[in-house]
N, C-alpha and C. Protein backbone atom coordinates (compact mmCIF):
# COMPACT_ATOMS: atom_id res chain seq x y z
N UNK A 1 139.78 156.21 45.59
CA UNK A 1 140.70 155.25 46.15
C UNK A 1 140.55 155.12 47.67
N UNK A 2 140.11 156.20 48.20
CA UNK A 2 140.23 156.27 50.07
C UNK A 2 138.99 155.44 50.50
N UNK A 3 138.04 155.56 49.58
CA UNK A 3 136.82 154.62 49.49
C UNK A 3 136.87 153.24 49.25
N UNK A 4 137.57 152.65 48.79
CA UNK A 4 138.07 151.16 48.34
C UNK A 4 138.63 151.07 49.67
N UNK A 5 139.72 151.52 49.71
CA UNK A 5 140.70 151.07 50.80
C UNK A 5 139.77 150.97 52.29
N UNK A 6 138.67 152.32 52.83
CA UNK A 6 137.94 152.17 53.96
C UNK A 6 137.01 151.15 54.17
N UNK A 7 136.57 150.59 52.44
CA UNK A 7 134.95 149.82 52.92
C UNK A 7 136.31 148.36 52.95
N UNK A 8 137.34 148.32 52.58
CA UNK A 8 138.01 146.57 52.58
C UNK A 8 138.42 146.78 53.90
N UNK A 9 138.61 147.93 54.61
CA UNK A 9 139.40 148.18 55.90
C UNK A 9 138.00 147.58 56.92
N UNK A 10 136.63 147.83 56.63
CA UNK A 10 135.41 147.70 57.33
C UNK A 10 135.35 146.07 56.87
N UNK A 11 135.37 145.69 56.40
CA UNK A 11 135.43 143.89 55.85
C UNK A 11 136.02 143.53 56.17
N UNK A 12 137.71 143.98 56.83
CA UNK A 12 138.35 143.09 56.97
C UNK A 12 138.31 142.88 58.72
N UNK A 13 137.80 144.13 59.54
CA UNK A 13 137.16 143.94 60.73
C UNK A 13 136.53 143.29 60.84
N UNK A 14 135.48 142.80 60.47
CA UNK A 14 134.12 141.43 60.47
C UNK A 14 134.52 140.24 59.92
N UNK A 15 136.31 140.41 59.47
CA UNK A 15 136.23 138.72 59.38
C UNK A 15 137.18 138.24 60.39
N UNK A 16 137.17 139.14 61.08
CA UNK A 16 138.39 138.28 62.64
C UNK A 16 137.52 137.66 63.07
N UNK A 17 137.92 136.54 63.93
CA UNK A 17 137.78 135.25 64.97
C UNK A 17 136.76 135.70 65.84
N UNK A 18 136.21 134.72 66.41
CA UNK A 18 135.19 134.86 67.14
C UNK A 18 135.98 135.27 68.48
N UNK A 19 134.72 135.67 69.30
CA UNK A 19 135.09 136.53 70.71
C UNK A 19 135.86 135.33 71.96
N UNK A 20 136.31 135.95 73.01
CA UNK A 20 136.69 135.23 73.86
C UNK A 20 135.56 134.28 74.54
N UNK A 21 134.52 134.63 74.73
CA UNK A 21 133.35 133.87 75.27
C UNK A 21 132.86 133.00 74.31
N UNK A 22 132.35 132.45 72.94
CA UNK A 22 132.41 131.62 72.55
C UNK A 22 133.49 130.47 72.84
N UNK A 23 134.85 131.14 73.08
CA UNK A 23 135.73 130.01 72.91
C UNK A 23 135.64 129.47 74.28
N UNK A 24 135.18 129.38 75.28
CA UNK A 24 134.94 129.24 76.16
C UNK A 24 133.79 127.86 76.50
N UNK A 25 132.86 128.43 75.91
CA UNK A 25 131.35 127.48 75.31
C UNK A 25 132.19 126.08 74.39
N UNK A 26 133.28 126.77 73.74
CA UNK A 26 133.72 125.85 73.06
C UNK A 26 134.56 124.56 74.01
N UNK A 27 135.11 125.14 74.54
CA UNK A 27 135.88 124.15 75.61
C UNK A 27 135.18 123.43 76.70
N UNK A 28 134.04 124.06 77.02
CA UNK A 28 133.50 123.31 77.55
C UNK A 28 132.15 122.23 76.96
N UNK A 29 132.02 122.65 75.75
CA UNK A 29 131.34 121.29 75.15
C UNK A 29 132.41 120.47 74.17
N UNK A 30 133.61 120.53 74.22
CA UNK A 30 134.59 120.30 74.17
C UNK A 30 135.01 118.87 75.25
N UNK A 31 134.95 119.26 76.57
CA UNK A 31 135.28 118.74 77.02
C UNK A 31 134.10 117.68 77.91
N UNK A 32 132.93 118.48 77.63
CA UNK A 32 131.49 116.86 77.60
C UNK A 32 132.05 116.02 76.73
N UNK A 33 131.79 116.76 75.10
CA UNK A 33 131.93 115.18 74.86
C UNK A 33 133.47 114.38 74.86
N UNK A 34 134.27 115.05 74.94
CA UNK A 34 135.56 114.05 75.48
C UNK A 34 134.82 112.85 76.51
N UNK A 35 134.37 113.57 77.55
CA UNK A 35 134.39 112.44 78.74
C UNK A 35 133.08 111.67 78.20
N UNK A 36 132.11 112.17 77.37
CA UNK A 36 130.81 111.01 77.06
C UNK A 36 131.84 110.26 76.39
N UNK A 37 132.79 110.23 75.57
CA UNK A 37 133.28 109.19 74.81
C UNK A 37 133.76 108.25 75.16
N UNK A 38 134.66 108.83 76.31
CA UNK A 38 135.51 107.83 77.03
C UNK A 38 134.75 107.07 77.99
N UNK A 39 133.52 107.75 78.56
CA UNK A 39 132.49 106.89 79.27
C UNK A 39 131.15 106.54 78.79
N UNK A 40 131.38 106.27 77.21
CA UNK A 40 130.14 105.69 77.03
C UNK A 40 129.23 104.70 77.12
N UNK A 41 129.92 103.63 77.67
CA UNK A 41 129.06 102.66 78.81
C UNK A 41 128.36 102.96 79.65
N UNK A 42 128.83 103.99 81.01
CA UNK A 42 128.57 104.70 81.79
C UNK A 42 127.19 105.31 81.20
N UNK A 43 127.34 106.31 80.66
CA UNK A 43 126.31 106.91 79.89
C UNK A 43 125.34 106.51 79.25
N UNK A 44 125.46 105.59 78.73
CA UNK A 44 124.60 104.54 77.79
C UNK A 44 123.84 103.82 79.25
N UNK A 45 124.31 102.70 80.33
CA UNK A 45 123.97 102.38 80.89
C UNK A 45 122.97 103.03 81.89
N UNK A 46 123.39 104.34 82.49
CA UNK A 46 122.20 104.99 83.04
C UNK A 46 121.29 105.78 82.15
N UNK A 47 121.41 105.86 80.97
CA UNK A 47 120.48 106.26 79.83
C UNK A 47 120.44 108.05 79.66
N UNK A 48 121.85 108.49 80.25
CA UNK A 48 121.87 109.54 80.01
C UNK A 48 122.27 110.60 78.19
N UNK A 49 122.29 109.66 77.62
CA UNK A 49 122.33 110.00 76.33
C UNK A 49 121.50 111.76 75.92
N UNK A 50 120.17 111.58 75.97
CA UNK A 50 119.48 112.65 76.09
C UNK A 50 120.05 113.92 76.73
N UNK A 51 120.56 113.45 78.26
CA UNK A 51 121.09 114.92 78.96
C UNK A 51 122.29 115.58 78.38
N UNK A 52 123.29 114.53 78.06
CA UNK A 52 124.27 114.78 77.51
C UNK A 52 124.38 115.83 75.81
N UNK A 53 122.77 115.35 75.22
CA UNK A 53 123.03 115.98 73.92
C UNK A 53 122.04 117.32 74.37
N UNK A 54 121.28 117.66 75.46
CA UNK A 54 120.93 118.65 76.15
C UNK A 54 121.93 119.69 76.40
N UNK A 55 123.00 119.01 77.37
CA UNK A 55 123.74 119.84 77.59
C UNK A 55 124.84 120.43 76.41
N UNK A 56 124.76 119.52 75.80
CA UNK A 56 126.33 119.96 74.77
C UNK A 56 125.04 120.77 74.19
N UNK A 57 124.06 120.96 73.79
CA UNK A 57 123.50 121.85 72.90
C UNK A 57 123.27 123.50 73.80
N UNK A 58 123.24 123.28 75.02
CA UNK A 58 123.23 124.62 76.05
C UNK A 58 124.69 125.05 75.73
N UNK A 59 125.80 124.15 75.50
CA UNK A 59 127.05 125.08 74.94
C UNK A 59 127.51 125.45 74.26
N UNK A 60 126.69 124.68 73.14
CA UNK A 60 127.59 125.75 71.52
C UNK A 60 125.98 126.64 70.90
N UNK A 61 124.92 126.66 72.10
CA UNK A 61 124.15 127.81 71.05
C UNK A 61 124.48 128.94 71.12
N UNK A 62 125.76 129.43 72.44
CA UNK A 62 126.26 130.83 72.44
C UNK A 62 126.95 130.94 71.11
N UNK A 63 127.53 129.74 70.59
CA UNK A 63 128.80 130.05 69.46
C UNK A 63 127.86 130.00 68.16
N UNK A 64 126.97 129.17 67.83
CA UNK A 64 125.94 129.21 67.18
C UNK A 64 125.74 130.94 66.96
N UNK A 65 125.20 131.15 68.07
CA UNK A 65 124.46 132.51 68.06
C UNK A 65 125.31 133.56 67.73
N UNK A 66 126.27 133.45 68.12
CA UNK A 66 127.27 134.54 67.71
C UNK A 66 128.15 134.35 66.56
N UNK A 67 128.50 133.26 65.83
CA UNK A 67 128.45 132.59 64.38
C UNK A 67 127.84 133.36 63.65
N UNK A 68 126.29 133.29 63.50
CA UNK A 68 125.53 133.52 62.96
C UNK A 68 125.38 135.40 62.81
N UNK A 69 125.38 135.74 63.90
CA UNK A 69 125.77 137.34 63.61
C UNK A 69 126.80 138.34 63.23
N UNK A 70 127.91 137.51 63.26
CA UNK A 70 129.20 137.70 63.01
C UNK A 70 129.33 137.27 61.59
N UNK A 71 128.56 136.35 60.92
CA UNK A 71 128.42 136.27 59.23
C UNK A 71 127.39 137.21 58.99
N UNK A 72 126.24 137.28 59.43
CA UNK A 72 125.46 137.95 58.77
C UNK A 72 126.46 139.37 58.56
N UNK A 73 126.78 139.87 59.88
CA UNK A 73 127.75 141.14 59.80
C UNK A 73 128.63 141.06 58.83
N UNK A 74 129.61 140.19 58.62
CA UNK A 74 130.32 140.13 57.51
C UNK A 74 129.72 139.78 55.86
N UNK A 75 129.11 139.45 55.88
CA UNK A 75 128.25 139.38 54.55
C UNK A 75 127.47 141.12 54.06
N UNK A 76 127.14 141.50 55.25
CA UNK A 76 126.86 142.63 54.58
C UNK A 76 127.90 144.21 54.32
N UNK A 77 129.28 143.64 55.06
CA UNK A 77 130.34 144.57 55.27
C UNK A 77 130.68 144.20 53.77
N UNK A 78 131.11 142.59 53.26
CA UNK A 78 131.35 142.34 51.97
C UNK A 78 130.75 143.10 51.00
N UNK A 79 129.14 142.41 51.02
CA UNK A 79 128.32 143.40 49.87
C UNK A 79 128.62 145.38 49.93
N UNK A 80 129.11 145.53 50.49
CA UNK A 80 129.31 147.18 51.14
C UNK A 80 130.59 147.31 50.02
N UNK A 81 131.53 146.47 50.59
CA UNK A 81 132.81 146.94 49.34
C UNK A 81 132.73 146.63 48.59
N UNK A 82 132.09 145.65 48.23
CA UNK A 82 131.81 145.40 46.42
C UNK A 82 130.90 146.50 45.93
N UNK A 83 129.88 147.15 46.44
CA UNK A 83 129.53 148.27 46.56
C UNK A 83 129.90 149.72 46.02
N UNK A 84 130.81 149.72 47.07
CA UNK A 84 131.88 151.04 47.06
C UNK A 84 132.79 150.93 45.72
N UNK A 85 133.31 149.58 45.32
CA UNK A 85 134.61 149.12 44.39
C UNK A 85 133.26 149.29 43.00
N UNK A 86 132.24 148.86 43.00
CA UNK A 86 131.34 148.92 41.70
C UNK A 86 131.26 150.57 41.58
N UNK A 87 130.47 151.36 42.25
CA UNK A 87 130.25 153.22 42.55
C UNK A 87 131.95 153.31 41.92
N UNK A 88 132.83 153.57 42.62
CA UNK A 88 133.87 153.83 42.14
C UNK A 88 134.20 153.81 40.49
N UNK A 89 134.30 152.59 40.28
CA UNK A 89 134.52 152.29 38.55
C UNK A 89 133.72 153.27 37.77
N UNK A 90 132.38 152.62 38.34
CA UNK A 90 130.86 153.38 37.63
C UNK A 90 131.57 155.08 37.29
N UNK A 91 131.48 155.49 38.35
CA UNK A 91 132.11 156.94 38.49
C UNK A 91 132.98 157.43 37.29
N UNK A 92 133.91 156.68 37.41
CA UNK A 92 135.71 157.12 36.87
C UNK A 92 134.94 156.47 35.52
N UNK A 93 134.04 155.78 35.03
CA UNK A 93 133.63 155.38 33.89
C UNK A 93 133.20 156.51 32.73
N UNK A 94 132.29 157.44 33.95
CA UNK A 94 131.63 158.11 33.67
C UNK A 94 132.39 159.28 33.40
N UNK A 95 133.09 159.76 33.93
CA UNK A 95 133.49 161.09 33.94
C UNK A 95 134.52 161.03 32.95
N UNK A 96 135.25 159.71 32.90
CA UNK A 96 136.15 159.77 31.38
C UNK A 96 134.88 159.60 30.20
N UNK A 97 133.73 159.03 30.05
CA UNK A 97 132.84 159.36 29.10
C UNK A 97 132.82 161.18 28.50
N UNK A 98 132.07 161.72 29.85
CA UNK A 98 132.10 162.80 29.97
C UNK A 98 133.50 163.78 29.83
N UNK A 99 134.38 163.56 30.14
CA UNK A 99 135.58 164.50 29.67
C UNK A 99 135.98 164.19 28.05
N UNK A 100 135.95 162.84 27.22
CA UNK A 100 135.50 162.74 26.32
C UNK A 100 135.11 163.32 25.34
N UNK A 101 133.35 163.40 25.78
CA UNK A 101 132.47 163.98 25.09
C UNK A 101 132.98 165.64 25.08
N UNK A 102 133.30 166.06 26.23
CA UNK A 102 133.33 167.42 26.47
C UNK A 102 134.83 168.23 25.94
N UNK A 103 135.74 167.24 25.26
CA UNK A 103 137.12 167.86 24.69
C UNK A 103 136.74 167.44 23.14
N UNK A 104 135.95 167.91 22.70
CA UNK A 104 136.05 167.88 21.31
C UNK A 104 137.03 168.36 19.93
N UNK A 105 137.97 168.94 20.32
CA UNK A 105 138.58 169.79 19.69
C UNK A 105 139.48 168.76 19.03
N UNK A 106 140.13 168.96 17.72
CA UNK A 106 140.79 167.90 16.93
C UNK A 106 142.12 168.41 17.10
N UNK A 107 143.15 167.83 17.44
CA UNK A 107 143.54 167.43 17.75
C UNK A 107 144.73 166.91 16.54
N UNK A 108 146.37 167.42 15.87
CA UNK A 108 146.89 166.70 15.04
C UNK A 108 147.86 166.05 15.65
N UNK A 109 147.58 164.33 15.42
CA UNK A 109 148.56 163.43 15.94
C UNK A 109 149.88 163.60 15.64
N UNK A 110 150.94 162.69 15.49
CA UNK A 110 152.12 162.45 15.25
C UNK A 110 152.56 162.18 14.18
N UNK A 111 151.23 161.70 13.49
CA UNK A 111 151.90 161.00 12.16
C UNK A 111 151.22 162.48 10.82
N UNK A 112 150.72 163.25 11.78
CA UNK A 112 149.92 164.44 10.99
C UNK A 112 148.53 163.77 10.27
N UNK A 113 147.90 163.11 11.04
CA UNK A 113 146.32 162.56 11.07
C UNK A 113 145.50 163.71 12.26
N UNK A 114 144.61 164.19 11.38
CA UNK A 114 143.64 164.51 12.61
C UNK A 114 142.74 163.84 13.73
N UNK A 115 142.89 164.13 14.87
CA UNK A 115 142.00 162.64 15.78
C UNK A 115 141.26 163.62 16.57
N UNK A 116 140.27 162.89 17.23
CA UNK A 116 139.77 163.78 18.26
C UNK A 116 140.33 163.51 19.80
């Protein structure tokens, strides 16, 4: 049981929110394209289209990048407790097999039937 509870306790660390510095990247390509929108004449007219999708891409590849490692991390914290929760069962499967096999002795029920 302390095993279930530690590997969901390790999963449930890797699925909090991204860091303070992404959100940051976020606000500020956030707030490009606010103003390309509102000035897209402007933009269009001096043909800055290109710089604009330059720059908004220099600000979310931090969040990109850290997205991406922050799932991979959580994908493998997941597979870990499903892991631990499969071993577990497996285990307690086994050893009631084994205690089972290993109490052979008969045993008279309630109704005075012999059982094992």
């Amino acid at each position: 049981m302390p095993a279930i509870i530690l590997s969901n306790y390790i999963g449930m660390e890797f699925e909090k929110g991204l860091s303070g510095a992404t959100s940051d990247s976020e606000k500020q390509a956030n707030l490009l394209i606010g103003d390309s929108i509102n000035n897209f004449k402007t933009v269009q007219s001096f043909g800055n289209e290109e710089l604009i999708v330059e720059k908004y891409r220099s600000y979310i590849y931090p969040i990109y990048k850290a997205g991406r490692i922050k799932h991979i991390k959580s994908g493998i914290a997941f597979g870990f407790s499903q892991f631990v929760v499969f071993m577990v069962f497996a285990l307690l499967f086994f050893a009631g097999g084994w205690v089972i096999e290993e109490s052979c002795e008969m045993v008279e029920g309630a109704n005075g039937v012999e059982t094992m």
